[in-house]
N, C-alpha and C. Protein backbone atom coordinates (compact mmCIF):
# COMPACT_ATOMS: atom_id res chain seq x y z
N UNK A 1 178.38 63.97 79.69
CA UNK A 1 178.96 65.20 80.17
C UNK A 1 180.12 64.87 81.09
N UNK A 2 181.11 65.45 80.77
CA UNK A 2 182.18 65.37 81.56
C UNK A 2 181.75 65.71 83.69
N UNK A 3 182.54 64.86 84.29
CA UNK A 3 181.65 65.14 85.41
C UNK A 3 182.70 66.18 86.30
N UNK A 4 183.55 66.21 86.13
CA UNK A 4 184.16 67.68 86.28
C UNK A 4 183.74 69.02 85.92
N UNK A 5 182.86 69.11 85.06
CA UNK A 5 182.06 70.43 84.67
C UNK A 5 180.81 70.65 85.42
N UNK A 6 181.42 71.51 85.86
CA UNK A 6 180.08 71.88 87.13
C UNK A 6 179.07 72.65 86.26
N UNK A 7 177.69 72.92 86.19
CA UNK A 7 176.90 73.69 86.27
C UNK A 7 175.55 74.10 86.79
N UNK A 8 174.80 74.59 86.82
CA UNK A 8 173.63 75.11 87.47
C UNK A 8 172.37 74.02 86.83
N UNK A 9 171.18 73.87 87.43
CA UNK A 9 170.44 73.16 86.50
C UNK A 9 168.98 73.65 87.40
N UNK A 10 167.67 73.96 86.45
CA UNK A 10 166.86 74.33 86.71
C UNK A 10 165.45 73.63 85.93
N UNK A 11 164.16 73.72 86.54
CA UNK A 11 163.56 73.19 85.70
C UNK A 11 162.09 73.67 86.23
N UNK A 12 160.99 73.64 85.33
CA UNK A 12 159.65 74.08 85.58
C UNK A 12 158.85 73.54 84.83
N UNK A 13 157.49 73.74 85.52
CA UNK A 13 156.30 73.41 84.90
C UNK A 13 155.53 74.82 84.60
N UNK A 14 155.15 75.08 83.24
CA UNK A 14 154.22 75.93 82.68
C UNK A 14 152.65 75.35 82.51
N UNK A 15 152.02 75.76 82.95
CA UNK A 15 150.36 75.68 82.68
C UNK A 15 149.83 76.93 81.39
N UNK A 16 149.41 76.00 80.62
CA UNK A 16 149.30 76.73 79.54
C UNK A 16 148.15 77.84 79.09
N UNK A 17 147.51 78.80 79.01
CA UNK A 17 146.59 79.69 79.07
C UNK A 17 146.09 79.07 77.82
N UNK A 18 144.40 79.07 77.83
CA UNK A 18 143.19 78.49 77.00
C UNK A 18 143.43 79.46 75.36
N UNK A 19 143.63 78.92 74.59
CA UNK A 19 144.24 79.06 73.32
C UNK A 19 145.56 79.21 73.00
N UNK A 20 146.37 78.56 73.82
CA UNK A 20 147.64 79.45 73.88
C UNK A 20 148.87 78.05 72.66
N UNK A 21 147.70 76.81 72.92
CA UNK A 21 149.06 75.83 72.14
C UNK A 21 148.99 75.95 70.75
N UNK A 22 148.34 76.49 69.82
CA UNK A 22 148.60 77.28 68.51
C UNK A 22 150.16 77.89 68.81
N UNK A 23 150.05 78.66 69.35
CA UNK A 23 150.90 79.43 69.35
C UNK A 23 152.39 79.14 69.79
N UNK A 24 152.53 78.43 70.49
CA UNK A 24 153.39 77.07 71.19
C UNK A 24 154.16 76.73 69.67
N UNK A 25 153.27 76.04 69.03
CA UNK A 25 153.37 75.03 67.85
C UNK A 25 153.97 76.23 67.06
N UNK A 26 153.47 77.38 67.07
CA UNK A 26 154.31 77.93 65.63
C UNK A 26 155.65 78.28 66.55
N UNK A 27 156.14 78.51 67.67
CA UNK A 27 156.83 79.09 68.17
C UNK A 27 158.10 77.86 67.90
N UNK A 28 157.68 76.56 68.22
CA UNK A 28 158.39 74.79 67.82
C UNK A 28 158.69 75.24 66.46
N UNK A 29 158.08 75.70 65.59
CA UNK A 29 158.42 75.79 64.42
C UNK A 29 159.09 76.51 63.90
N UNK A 30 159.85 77.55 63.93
CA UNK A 30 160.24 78.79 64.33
C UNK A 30 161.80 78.53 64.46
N UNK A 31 161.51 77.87 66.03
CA UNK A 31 162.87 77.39 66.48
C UNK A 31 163.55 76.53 65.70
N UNK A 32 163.13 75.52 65.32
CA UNK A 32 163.19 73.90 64.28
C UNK A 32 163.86 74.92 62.94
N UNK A 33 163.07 76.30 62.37
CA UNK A 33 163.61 76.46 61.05
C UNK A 33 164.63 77.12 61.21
N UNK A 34 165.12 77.55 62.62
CA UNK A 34 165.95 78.64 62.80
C UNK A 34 167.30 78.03 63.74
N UNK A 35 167.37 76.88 63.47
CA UNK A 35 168.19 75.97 64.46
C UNK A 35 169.73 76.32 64.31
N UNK A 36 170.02 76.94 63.67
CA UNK A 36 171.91 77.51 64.09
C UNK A 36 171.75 78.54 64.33
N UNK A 37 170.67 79.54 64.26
CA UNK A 37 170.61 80.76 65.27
C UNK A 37 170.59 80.54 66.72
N UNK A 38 169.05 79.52 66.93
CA UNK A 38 168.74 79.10 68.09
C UNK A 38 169.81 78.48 69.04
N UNK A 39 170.82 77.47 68.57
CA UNK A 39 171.54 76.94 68.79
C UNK A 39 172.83 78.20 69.22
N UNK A 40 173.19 79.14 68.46
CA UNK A 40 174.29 80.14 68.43
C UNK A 40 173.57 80.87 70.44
N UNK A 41 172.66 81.31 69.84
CA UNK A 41 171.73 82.11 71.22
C UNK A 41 172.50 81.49 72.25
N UNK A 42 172.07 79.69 72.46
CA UNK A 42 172.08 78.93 73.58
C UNK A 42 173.66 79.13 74.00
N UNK A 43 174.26 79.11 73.51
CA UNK A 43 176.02 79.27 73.56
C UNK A 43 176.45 79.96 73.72
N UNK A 44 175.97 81.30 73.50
CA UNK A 44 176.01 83.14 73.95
C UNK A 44 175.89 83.01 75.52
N UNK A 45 174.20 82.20 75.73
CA UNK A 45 173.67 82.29 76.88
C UNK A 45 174.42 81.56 77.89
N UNK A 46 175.63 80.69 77.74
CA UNK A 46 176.40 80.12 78.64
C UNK A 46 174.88 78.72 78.63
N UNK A 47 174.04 78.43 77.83
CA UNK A 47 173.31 77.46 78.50
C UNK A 47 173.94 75.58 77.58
N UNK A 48 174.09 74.99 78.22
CA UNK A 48 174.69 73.32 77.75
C UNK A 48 173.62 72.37 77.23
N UNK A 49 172.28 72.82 77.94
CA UNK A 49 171.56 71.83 77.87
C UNK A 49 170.22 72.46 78.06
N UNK A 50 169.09 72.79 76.90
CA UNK A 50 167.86 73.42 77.31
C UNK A 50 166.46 72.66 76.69
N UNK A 51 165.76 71.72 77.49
CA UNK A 51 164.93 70.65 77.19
C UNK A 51 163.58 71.24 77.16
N UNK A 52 162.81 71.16 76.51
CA UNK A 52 161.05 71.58 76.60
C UNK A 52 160.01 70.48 76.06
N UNK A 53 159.53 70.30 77.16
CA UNK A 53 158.78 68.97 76.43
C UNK A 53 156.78 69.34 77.36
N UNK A 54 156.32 68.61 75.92
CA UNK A 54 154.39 69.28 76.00
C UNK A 54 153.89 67.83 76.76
N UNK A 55 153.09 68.32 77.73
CA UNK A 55 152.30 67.00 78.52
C UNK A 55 150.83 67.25 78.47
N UNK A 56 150.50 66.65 78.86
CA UNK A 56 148.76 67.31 79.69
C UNK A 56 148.46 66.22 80.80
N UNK A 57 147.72 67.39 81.55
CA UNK A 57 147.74 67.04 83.06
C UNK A 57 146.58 67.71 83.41
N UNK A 58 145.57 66.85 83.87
CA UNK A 58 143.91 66.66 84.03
C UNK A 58 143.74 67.92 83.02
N UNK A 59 144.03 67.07 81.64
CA UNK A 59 142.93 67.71 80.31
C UNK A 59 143.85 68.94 80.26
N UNK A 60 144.38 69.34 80.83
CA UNK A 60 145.40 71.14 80.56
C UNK A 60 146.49 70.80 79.70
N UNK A 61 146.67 71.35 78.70
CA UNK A 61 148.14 71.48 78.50
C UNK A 61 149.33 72.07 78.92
N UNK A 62 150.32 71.48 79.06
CA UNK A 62 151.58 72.29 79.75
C UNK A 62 152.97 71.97 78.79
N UNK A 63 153.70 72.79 79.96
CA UNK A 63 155.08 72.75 79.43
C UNK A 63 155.99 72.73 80.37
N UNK A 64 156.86 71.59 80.51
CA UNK A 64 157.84 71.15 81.26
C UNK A 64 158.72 71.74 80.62
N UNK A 65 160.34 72.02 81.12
CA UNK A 65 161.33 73.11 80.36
C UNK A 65 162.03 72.27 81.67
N UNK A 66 163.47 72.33 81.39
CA UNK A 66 164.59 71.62 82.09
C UNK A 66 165.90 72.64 81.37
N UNK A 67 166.53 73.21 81.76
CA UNK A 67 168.02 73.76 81.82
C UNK A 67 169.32 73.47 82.64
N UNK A 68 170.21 73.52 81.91
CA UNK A 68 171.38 72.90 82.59
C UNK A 68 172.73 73.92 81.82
N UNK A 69 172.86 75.06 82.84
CA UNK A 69 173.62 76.17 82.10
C UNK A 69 175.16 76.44 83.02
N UNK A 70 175.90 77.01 82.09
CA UNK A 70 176.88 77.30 83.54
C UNK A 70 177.00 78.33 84.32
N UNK A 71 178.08 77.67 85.38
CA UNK A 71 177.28 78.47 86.64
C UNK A 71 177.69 79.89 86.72
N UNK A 72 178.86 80.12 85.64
CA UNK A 72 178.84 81.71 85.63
C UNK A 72 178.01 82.45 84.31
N UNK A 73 177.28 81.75 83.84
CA UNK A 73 176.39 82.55 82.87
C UNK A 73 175.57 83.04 83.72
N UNK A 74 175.59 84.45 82.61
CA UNK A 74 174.13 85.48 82.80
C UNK A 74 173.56 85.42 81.63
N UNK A 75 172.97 84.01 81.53
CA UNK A 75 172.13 84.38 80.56
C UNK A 75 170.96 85.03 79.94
N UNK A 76 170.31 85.75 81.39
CA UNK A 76 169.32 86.46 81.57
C UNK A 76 170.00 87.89 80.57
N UNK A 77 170.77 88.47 81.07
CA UNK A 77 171.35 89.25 80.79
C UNK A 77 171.80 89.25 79.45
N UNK A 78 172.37 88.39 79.11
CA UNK A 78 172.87 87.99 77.15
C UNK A 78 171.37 88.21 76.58
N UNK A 79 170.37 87.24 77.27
CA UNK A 79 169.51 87.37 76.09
C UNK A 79 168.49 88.69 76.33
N UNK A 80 168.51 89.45 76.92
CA UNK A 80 167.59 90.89 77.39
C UNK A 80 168.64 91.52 76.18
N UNK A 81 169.92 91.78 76.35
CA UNK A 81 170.48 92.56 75.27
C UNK A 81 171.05 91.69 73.53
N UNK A 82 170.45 90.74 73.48
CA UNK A 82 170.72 89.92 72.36
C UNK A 82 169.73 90.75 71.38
N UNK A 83 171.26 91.10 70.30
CA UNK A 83 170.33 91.61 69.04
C UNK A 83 169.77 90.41 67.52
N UNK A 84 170.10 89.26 68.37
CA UNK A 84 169.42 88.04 67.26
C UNK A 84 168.16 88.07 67.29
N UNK A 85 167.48 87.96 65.98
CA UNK A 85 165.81 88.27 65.39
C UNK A 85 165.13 87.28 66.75
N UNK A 86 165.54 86.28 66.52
CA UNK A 86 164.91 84.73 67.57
C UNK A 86 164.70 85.77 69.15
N UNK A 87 165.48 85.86 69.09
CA UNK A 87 165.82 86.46 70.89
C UNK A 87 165.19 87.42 70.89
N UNK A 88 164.53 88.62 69.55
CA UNK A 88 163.74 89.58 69.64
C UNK A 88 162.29 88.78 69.81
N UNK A 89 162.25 88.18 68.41
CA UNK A 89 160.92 88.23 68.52
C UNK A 89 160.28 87.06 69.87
N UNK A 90 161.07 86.41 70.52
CA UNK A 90 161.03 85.69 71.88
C UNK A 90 160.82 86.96 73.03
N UNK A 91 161.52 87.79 73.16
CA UNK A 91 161.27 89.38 74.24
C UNK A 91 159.74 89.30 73.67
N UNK A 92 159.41 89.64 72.21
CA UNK A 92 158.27 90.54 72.27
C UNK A 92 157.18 89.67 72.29
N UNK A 93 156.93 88.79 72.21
CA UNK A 93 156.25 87.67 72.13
C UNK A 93 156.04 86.82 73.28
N UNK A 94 157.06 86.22 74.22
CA UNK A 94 156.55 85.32 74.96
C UNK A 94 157.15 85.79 76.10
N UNK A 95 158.42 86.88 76.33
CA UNK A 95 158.87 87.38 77.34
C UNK A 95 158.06 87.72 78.78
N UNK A 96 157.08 88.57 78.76
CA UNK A 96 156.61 88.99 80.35
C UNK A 96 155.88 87.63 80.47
N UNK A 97 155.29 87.38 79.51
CA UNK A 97 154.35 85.45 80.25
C UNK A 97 155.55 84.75 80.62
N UNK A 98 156.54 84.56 79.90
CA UNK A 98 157.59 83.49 80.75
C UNK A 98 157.82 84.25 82.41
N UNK A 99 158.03 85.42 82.23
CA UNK A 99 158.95 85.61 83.78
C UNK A 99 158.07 85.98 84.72
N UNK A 100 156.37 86.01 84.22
CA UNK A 100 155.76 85.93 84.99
C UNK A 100 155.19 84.39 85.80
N UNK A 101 155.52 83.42 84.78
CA UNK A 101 155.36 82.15 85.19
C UNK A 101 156.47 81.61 86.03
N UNK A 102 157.64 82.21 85.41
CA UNK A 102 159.17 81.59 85.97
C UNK A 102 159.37 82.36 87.46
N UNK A 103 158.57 83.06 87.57
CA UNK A 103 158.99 83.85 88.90
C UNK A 103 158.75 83.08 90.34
N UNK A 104 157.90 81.89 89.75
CA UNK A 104 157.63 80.80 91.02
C UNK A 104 158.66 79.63 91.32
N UNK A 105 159.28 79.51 90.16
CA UNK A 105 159.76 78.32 89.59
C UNK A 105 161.38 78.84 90.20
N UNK A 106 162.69 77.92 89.92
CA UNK A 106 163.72 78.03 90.60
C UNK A 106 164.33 78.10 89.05
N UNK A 107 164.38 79.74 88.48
CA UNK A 107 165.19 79.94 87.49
C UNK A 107 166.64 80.16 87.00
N UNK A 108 167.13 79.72 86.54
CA UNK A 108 168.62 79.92 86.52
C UNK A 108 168.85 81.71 86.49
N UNK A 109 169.83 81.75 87.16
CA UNK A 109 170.41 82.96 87.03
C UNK A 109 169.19 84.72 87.61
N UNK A 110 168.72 84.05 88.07
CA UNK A 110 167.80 84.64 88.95
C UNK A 110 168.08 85.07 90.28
């Protein structure tokens, strides 16, 4: 990355609710088949760099997530009014659990 380009960078830990990594996995899958939408989204969203990676930590599963967006994106805002299918079915699907988890965490554009 050029080091003249400033941007914002954020990152969290998700603790995962008891049946919830099914659902995880189709969601990986999803994204993976839908990768120049997904990819188009991220570039709408002003975001450069958006990492998610699965751990476990005493027997739990989680989810680490790392962002690195710029610093005048609203990407909150792009993707609440994004009419791409991904970005819908992400609102209706995993939306209030993320921002209820992210609300602890130091979210971009928050």
């Amino acid at each position: 990355m050029d080091s003249d380009v400033e941007s914002d960078i954020a990152a969290g830990l998700i603790k995962l609710n008891p049946g919830s990594f099914d659902h995880v996995q189709k969601w990986k899958t999803m994204i993976s088949s839908r990768r120049s939408e997904a990819i188009q989204t991220l570039v709408e969203e002003g975001v450069i760099v958006e990492s998610w990676f699965e751990l476990e930590i005493e027997g739990q599963p989680h989810l680490l997530w790392y962002m690195r967006k710029n610093p005048d994106a609203t990407f909150h805002e792009v993707f609440n009014q994004s009419t791409h299918e991904i970005d819908q079915f992400h609102r209706e699907n995993h939306g209030a659990d993320l921002r209820s988890t992210l609300s602890g965490n130091t979210a971009p554009g928050s």
